[in-house]
Protein backbone atom coordinates (compact mmCIF):
# COMPACT_ATOMS: atom_id res chain seq x y z
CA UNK A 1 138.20 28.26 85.31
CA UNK A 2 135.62 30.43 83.40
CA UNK A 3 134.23 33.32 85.28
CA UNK A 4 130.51 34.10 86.03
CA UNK A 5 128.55 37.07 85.91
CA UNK A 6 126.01 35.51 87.88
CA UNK A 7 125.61 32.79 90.52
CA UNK A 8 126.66 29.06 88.94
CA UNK A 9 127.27 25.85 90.07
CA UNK A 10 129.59 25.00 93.10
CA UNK A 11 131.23 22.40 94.14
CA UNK A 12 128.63 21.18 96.54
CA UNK A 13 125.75 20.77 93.54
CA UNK A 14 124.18 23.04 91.27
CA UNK A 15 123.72 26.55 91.64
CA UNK A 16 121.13 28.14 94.03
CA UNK A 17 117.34 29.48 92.37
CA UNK A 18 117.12 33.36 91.75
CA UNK A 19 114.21 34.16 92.48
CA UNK A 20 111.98 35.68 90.10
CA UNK A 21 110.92 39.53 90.52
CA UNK A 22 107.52 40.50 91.94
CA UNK A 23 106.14 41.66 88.49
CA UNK A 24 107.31 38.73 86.83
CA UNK A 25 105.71 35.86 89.72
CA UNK A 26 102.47 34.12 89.09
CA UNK A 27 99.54 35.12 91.22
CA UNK A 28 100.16 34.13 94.60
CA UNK A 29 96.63 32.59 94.67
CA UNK A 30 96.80 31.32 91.18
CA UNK A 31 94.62 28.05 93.15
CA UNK A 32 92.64 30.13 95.24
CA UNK A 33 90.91 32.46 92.90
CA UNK A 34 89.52 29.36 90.79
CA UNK A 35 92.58 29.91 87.77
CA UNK A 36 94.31 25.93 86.78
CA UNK A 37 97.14 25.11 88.89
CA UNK A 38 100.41 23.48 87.13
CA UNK A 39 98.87 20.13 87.49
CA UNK A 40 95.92 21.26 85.46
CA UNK A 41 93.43 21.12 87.98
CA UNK A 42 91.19 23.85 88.95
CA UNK A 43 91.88 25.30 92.33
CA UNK A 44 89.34 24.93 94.98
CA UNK A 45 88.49 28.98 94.36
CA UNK A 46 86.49 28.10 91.45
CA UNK A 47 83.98 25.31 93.14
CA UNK A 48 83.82 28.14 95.78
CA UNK A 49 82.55 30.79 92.95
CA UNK A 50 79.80 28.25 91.16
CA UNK A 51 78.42 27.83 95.07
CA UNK A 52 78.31 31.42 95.44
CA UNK A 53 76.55 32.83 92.24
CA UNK A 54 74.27 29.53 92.55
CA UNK A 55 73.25 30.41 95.64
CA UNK A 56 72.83 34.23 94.28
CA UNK A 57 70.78 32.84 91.60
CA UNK A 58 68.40 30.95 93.92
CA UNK A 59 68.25 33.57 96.35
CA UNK A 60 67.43 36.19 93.24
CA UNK A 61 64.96 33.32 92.02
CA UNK A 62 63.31 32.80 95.78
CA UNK A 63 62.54 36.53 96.10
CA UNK A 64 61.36 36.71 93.09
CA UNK A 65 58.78 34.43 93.95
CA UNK A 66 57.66 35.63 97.30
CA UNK A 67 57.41 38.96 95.41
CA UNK A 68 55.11 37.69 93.05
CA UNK A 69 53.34 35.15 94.86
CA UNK A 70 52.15 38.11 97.54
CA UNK A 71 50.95 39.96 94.90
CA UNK A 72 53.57 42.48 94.25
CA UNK A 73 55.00 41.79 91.08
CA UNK A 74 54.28 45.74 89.70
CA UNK A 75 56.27 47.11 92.54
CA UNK A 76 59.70 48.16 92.68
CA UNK A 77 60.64 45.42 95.00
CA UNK A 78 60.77 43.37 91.88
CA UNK A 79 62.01 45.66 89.28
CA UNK A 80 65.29 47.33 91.84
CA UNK A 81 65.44 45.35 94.58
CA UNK A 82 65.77 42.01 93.25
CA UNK A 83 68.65 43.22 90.66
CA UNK A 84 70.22 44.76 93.64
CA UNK A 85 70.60 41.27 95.34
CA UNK A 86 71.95 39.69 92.12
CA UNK A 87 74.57 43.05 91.97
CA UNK A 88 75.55 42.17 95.66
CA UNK A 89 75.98 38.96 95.65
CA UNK A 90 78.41 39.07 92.64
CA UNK A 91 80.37 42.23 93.62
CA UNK A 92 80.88 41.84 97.31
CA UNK A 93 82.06 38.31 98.06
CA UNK A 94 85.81 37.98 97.34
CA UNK A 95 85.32 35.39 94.14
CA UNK A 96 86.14 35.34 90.54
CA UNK A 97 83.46 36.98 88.67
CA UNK A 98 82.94 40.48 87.10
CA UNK A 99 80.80 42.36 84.38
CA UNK A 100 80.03 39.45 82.14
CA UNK A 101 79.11 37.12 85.32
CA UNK A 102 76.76 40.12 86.24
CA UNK A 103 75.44 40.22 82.62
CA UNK A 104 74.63 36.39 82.39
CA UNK A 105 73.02 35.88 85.67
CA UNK A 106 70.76 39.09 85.16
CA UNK A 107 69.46 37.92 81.92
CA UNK A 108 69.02 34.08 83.34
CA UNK A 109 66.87 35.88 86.32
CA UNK A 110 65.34 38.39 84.09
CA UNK A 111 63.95 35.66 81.95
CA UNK A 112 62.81 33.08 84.42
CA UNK A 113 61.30 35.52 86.31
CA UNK A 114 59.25 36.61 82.80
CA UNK A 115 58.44 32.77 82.16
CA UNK A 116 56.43 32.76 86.18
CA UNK A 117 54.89 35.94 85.22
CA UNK A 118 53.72 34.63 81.88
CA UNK A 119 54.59 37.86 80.12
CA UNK A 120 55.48 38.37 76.52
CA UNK A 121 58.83 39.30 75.01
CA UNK A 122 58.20 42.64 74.80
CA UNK A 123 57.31 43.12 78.39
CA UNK A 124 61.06 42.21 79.06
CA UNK A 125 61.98 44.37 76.50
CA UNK A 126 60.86 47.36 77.99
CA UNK A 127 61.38 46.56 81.82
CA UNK A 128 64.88 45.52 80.85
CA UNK A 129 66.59 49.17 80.67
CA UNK A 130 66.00 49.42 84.02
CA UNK A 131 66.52 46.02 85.12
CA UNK A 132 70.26 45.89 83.97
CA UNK A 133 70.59 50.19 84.78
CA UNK A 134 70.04 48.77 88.10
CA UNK A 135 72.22 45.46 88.61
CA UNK A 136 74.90 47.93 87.22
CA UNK A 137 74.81 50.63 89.34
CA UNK A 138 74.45 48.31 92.56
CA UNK A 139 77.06 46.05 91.25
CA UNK A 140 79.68 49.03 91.10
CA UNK A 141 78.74 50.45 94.64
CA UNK A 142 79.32 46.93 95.73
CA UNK A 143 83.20 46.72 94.16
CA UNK A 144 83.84 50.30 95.23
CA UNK A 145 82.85 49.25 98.46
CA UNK A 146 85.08 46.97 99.10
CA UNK A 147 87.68 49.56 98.85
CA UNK A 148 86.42 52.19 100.26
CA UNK A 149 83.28 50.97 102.60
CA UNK A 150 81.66 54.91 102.49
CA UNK A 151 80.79 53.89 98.66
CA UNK A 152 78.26 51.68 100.46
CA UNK A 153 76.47 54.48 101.24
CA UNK A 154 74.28 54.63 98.09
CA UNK A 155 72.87 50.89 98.61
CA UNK A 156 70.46 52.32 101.32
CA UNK A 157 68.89 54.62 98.12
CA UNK A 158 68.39 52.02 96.03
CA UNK A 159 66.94 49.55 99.34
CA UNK A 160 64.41 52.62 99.73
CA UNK A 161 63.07 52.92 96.16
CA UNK A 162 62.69 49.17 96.00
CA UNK A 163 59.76 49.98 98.54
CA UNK A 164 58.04 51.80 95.98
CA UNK A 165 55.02 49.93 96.11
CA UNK A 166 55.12 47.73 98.81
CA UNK A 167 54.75 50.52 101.86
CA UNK A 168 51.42 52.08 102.04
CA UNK A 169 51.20 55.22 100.86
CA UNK A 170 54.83 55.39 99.37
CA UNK A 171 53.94 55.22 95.67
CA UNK A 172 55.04 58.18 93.58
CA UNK A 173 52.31 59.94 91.21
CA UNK A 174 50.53 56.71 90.15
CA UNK A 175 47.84 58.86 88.93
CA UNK A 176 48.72 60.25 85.28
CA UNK A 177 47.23 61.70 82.47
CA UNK A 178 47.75 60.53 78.54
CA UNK A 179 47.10 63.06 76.02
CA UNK A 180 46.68 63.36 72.16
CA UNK A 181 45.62 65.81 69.86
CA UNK A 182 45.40 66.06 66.14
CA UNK A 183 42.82 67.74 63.39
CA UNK A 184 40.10 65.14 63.04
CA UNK A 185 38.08 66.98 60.15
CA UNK A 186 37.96 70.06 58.35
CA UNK A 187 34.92 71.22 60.16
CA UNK A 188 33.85 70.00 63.61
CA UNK A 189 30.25 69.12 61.95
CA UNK A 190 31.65 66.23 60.14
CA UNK A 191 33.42 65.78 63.23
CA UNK A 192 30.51 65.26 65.29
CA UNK A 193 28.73 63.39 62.33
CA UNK A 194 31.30 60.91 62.87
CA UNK A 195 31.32 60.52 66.45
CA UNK A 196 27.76 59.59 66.64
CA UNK A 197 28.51 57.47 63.83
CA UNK A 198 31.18 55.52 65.76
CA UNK A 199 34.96 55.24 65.65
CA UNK A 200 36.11 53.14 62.58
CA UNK A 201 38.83 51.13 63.81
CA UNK A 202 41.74 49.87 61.98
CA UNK A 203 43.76 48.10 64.45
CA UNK A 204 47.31 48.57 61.78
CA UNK A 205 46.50 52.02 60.23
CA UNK A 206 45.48 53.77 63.05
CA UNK A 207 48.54 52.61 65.09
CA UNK A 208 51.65 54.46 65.36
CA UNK A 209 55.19 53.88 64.51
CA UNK A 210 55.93 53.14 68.06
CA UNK A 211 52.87 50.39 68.82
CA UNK A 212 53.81 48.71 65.64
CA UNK A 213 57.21 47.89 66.88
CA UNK A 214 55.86 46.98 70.76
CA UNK A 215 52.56 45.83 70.67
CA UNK A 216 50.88 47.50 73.30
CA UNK A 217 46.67 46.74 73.53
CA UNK A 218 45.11 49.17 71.77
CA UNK A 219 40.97 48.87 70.69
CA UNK A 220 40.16 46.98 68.16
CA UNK A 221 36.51 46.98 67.85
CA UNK A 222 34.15 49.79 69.21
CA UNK A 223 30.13 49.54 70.49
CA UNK A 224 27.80 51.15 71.92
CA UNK A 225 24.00 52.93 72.57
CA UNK A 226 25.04 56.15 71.82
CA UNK A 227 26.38 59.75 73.11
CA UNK A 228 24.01 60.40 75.84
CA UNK A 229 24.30 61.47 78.85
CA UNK A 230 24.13 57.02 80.84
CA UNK A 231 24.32 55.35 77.23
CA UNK A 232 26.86 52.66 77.36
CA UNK A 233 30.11 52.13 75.28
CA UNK A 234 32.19 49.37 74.82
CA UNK A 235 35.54 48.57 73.65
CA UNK A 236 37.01 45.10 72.45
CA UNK A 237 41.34 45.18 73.37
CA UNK A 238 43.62 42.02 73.49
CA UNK A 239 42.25 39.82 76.03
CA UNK A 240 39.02 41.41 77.06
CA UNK A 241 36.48 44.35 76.95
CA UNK A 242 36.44 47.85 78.81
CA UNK A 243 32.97 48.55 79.30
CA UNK A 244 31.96 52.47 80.15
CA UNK A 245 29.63 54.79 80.44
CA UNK A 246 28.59 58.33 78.94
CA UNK A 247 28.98 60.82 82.20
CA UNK A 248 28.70 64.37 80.18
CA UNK A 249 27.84 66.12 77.09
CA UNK A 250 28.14 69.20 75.83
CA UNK A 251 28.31 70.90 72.11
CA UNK A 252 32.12 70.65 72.23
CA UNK A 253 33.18 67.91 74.72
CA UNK A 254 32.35 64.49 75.98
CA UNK A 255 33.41 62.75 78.97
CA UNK A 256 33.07 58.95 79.35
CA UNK A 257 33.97 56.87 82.78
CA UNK A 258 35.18 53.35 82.78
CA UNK A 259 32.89 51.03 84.69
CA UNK A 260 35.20 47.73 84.38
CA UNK A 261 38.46 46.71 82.32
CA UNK A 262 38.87 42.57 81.95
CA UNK A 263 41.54 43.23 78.66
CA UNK A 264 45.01 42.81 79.43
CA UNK A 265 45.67 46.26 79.56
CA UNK A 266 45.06 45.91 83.56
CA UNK A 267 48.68 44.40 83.78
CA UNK A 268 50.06 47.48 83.44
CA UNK A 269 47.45 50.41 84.05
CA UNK A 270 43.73 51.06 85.07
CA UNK A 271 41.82 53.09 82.81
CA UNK A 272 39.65 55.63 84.73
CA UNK A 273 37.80 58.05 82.28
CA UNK A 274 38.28 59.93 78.66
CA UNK A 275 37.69 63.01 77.67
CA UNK A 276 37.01 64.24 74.42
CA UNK A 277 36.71 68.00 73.10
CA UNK A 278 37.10 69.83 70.32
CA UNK A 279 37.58 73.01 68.23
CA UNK A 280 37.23 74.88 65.16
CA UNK A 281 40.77 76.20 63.95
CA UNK A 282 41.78 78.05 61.54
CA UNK A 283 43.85 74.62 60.07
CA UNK A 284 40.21 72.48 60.59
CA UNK A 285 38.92 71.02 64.01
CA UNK A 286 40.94 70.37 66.46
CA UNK A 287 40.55 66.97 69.17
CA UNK A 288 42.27 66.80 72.26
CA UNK A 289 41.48 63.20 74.19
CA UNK A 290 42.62 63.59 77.62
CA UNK A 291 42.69 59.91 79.36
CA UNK A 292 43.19 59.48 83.24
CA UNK A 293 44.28 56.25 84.74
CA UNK A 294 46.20 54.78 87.49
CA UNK A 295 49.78 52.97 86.03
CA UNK A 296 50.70 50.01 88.51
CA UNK A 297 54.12 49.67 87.74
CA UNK A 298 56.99 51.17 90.26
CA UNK A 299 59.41 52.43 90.46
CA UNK A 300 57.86 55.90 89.17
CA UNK A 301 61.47 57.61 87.90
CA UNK A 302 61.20 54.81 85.35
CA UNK A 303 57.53 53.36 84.60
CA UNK A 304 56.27 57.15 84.85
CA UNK A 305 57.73 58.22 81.65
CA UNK A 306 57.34 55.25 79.78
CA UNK A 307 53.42 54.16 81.13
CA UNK A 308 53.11 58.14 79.74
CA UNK A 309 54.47 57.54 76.23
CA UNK A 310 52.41 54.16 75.47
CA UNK A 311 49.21 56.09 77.00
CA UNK A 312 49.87 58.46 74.90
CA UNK A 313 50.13 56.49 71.76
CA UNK A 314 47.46 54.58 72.65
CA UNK A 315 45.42 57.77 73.13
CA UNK A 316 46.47 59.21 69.40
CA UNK A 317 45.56 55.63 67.67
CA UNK A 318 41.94 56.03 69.17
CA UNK A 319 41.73 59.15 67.97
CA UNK A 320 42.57 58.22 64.52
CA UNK A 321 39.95 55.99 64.19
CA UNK A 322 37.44 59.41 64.73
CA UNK A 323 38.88 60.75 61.44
């Protein structure tokens, strides 16, 4: 007879299975975590994952609703505490699913939610940042806390600033200031020649580089009685008028104060006044348009800074039209 290095057949029948090492083995729960079993059927893990992230989706999709349909659709409630749901409901149950699953079901929210509010592509461009920031950084405290459960810690922070906006009094700074500033002349006569003439708008050239790309509302027309203290001004935007009022004037400043706003600038901000001085510099004179108004969207660490830079452009296109 031959000889063996290993175990081989016997006299009773063939030789016994080795069994294969632990690295080498197939997932124990090849069926269970939705992969396709030898008989190339997929386990019963995977029709347990589609129920799950369907019913995340609907869930997402439900308070979404409620959200908007009570009125709160600028508050952080939409904007943090809906992606937090969607990040929870991927990362915590024990199902097949990861970064890309998170990914896809954000966007499919994201943009149903945009279709209900009837807002425009670039709307969900600019809420988007924080949208996904958010999903991501819930979604990761979820999957660390299944490890460890004291990563869970951090989901009551994100719970509280997705009240931003729905509790009384627990809005941060919605009151803000947009500024712009620029030489308007070479002397402040012409200047002031050309304010009681009227602002010549130019709804392309006077924008900048930024409201060309994302078209926020910006005036396109101009009106009014005159610069007097009561006169009335009016400006045509996308979707409406803001109609004002003259409050002050002096030899180097005027202040106007908005009486009502119907454009669709209201979906993101109320205008409340603008004011309007200027100096005599050595480079020519110098305008500084100073505009206060209430932004509406929360949560503030996001919507602060970026209401801010739009204002702000929005400020320095209405003062080109003074030039």
């Amino acid at each position: 007879m031959s000889q063996h290095d290993g175990p081989g057949p016997t006299a009773d029948g063939p030789a016994p299975r080795r069994d294969r090492p632990h690295d080498e083995a197939g997932p124990p729960d090849e069926a269970a975590d939705g992969r396709t079993n030898r008989d190339g059927h997929e386990g019963r893990g995977g029709g347990r994952t589609a129920l799950v992230l369907v019913l995340v989706v609907l869930v997402a999709l439900t308070g979404a609703g409620l959200v908007v349909g009570t009125g709160r659709a600028d508050s952080s409630l939409l904007f943090v505490g809906v992606p937090c749901l969607l990040a929870a409901g991927v990362g915590l149950p024990r199902v097949r699913g990861g970064w890309g699953t998170l990914v896809q079901l954000t966007t499919f929210v994201l943009l149903l939610v945009a279709a209900l509010l009837q807002e425009a592509a670039v709307c969900v461009l600019i809420a988007s940042p924080l949208v996904y920031g958010v999903a991501a950084l819930a979604y990761g405290l979820s999957r660390l806390g299944r490890r460890d459960g004291r990563m869970l810690a951090g989901v009551p922070v994100l719970l509280l600033v997705s009240l931003e906006g729905i509790v009384p009094g627990a809005r941060v700074d919605p009151e803000q200031t947009a500024t712009a500033q620029r030489v308007v002349a070479p002397r402040c006569a012409q200047f002031e020649a050309a304010l009681e003439r009227g602002p010549r708008i130019d709804p392309e050239a006077d924008r900048g580089r930024l409201l060309h790309v994302l078209r926020y509302p910006t005036p396109t027309r101009a009106g009014g009685e005159g610069l007097r203290p009561g006169d009335t001004q009016v400006l045509v935007l996308a979707g409406g008028e803001v109609h004002s009022h003259v409050e002050s004037r002096t030899a180097s400043s005027l202040r106007v104060v908005v009486d009502s706003d119907s454009s669709r600038l209201t979906r993101w901000v109320t205008v409340r006044s603008g004011t309007l001085t200027w100096t005599q510099e050595d480079d020519g004179c110098r305008a500084r348009l100073d505009v206060a108004f209430e932004r509406h969207l929360d949560p503030a660490l996001y919507f602060g800074p970026v209401s801010g830079v739009f204002m702000d452009a929005g400020a320095a296109a209405w003062l080109a039209a003074l030039d």
